[in-house]
N, C-alpha and C. Protein backbone atom coordinates (compact mmCIF):
# COMPACT_ATOMS: atom_id res chain seq x y z
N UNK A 1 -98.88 89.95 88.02
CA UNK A 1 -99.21 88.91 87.08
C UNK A 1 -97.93 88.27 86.52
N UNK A 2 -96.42 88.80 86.34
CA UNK A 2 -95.71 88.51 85.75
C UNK A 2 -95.24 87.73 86.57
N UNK A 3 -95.00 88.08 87.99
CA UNK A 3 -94.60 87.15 89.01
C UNK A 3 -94.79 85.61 89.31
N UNK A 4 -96.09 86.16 88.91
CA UNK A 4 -97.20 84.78 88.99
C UNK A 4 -96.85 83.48 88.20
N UNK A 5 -96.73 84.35 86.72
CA UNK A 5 -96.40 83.81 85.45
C UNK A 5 -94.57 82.78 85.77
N UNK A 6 -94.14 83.92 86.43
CA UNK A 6 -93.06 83.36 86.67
C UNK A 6 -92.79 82.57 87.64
N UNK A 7 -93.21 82.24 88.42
CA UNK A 7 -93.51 81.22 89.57
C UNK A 7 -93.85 79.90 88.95
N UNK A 8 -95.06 80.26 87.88
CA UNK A 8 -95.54 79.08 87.45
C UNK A 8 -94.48 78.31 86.38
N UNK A 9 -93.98 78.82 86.19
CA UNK A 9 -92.54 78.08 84.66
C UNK A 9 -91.89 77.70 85.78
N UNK A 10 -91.38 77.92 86.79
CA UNK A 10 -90.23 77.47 87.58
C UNK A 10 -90.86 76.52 87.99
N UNK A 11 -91.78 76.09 88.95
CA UNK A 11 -92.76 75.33 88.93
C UNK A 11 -92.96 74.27 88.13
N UNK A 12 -93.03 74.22 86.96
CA UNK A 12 -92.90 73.69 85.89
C UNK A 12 -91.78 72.58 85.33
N UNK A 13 -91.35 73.93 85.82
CA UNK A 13 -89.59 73.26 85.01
C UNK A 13 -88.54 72.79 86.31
N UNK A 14 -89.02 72.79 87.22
CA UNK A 14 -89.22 72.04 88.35
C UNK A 14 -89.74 70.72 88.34
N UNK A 15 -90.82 70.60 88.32
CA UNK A 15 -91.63 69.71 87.88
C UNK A 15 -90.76 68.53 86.70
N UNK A 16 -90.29 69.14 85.65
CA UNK A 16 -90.09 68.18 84.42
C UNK A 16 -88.83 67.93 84.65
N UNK A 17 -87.79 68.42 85.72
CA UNK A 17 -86.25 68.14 85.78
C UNK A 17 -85.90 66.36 86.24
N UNK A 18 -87.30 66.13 87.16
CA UNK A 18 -87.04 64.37 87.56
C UNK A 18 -87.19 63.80 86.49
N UNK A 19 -88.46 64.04 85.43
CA UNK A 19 -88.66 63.52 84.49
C UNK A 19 -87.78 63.24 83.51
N UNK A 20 -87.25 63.85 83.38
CA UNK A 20 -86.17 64.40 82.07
C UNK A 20 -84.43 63.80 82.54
N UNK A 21 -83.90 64.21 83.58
CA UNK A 21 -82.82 64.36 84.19
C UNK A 21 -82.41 63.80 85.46
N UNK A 22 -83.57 63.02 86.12
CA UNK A 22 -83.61 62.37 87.76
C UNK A 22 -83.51 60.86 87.71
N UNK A 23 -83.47 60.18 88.73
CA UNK A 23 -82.95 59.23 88.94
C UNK A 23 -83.69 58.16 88.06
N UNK A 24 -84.96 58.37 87.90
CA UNK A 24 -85.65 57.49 87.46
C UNK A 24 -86.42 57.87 85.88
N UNK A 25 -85.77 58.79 85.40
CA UNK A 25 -85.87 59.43 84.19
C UNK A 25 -86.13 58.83 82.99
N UNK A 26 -86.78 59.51 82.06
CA UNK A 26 -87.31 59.25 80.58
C UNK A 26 -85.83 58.43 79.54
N UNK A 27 -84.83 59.13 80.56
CA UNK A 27 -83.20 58.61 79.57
C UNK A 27 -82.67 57.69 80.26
N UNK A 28 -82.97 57.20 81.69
CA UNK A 28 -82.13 56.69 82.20
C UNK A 28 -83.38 55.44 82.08
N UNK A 29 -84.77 55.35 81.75
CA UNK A 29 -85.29 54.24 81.23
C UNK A 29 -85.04 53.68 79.80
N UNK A 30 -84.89 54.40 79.36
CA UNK A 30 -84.52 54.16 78.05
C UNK A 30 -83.25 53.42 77.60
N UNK A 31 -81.81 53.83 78.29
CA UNK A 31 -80.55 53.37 78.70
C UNK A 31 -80.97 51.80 79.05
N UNK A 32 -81.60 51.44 80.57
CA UNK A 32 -82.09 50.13 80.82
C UNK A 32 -82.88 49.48 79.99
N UNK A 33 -83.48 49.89 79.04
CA UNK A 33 -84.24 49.10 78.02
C UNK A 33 -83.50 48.42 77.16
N UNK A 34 -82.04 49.45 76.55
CA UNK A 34 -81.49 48.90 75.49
C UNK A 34 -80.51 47.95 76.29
N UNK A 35 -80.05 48.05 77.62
CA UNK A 35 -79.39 46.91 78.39
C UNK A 35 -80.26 45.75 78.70
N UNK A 36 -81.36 45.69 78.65
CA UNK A 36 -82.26 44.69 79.01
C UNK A 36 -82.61 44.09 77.15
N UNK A 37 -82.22 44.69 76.28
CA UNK A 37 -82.56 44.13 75.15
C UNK A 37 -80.87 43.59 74.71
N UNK A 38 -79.75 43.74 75.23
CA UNK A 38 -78.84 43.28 74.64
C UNK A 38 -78.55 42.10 75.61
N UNK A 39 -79.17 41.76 76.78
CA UNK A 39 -79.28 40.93 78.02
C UNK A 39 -79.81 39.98 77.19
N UNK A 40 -80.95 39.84 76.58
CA UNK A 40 -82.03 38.99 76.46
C UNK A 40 -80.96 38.45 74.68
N UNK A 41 -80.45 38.89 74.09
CA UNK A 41 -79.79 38.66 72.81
C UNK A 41 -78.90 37.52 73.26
N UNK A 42 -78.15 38.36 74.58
CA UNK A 42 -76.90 37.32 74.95
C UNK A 42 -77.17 36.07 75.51
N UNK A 43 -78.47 36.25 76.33
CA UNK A 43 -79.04 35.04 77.03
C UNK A 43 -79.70 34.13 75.64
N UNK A 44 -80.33 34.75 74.81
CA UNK A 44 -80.74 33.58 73.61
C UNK A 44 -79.35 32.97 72.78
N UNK A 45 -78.15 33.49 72.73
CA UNK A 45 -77.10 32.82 72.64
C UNK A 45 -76.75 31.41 73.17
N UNK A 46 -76.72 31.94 74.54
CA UNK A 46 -76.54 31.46 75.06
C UNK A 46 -77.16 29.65 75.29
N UNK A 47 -78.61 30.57 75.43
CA UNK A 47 -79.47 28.97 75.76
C UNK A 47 -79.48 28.29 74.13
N UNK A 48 -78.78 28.66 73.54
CA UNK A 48 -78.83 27.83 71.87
C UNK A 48 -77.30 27.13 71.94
N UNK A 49 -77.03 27.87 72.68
CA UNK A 49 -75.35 27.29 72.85
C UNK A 49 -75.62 25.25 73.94
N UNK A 50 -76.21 25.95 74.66
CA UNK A 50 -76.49 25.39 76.04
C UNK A 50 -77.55 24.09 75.29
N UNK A 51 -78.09 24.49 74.54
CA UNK A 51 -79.16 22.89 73.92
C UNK A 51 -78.46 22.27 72.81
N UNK A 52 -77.49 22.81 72.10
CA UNK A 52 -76.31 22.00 71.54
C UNK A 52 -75.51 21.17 72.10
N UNK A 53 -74.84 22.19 73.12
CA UNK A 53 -74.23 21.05 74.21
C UNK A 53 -75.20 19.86 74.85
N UNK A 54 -75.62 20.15 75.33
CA UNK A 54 -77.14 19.18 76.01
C UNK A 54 -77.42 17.83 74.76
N UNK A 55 -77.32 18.00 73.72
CA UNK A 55 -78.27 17.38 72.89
C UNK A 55 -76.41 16.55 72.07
N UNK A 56 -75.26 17.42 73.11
CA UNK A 56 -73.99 16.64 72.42
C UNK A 56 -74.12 15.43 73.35
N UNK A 57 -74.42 16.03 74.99
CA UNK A 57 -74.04 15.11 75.97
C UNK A 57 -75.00 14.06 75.55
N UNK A 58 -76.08 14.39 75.35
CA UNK A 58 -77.08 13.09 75.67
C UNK A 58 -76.77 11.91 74.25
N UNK A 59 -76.72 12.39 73.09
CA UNK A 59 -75.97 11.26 72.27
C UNK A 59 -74.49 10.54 72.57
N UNK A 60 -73.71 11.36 73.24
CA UNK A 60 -72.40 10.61 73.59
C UNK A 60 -73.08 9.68 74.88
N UNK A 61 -73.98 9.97 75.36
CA UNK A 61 -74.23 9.16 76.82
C UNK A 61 -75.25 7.76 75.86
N UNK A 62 -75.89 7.80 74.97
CA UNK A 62 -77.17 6.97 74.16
C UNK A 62 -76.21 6.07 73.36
N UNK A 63 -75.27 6.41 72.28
CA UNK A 63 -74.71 5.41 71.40
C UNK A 63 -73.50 5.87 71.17
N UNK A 64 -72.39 4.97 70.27
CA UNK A 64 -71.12 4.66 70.69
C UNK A 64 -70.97 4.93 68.90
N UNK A 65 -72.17 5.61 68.08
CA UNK A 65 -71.51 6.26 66.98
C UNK A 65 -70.61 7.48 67.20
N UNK A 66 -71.64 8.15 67.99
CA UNK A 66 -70.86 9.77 68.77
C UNK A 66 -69.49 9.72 69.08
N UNK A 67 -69.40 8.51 69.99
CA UNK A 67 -67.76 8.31 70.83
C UNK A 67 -66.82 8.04 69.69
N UNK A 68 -67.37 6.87 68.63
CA UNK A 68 -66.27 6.71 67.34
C UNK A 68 -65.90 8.06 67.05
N UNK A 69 -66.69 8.27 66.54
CA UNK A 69 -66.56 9.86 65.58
C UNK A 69 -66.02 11.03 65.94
N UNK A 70 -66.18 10.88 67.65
CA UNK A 70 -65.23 11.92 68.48
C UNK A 70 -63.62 11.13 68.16
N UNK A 71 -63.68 9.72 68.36
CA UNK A 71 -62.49 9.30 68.30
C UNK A 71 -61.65 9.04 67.38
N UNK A 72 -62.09 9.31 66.24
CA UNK A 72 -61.51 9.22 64.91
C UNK A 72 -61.57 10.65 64.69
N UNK A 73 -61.80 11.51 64.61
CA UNK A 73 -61.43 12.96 64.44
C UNK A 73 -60.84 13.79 65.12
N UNK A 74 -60.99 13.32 66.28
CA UNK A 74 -60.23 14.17 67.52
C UNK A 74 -58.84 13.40 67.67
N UNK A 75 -59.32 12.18 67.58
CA UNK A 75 -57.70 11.19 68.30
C UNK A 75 -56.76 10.76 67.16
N UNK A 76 -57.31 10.81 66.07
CA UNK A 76 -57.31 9.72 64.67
C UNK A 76 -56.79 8.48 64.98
N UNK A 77 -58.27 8.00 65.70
CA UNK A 77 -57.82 6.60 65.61
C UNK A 77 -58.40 5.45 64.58
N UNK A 78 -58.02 4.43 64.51
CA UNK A 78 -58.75 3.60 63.09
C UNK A 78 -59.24 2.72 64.19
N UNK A 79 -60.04 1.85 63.09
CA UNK A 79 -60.51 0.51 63.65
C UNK A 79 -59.35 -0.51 63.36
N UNK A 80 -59.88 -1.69 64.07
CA UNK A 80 -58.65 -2.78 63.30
C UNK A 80 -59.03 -3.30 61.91
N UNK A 81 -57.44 -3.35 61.39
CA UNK A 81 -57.71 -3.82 60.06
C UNK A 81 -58.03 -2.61 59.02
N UNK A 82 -57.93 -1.46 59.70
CA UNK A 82 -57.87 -0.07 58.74
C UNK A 82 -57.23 -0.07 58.63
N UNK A 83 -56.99 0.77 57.21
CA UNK A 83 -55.97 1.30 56.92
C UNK A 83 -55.72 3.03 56.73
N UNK A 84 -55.05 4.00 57.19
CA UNK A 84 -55.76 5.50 57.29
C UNK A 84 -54.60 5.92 56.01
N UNK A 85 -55.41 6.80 55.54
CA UNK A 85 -54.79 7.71 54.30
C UNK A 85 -54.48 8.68 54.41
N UNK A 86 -53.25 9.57 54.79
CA UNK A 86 -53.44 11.37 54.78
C UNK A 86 -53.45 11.70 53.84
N UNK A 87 -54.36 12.42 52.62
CA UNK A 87 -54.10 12.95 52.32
C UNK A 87 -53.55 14.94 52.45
N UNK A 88 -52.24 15.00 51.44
CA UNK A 88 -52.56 16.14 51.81
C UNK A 88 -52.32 17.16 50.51
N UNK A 89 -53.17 18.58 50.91
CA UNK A 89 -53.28 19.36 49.29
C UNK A 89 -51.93 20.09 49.58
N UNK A 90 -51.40 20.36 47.83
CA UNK A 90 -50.73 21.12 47.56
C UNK A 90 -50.73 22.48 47.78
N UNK A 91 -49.84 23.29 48.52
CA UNK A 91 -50.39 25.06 48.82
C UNK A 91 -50.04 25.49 46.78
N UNK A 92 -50.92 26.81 46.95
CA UNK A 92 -51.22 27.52 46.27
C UNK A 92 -50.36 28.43 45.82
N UNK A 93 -49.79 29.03 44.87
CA UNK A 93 -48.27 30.05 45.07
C UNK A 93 -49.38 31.33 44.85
């Protein structure tokens, strides 16, 4: 009977070693879950990144406020007959 007994735990614990410890395991699903949840974080970054840009191109391509405004901040350029002001602040001691 003890034999028996003991056959059957090995058996067992046989049994629960794929589960637990094998290729396709309770930990090694778990591992891919939290990679498939930091996947899906980076990809919603992403596509928020990606409809900003999208929604930059399509106003620089629609009207020629966009292009000023790139061009006066990026280039500092004036219109004619401006006049541009630097100001600038005093540092702090």
């Amino acid at each position: 009977m003890k034999i028996l007994t003991l056959i059957l735990i090995a058996l067992v614990a046989l049994l629960q070693y794929p589960l637990w410890l094998g290729k396709g395991s309770w930990l090694k699903v778990w591992e891919i879950d939290q990679q498939v949840t930091r996947q899906h974080e980076i990809n919603r970054k992403l596509q928020m990144r990606n409809a900003a840009l999208d929604a930059e191109v399509r106003d620089l391509k629609q009207g020629h406020e966009a292009i000023e405004e790139r061009a006066r901040s990026e280039l500092g350029m004036i219109r004619q007959n401006e006049i541009f002001f630097h100001i600038v602040k005093e540092k702090e001691d």
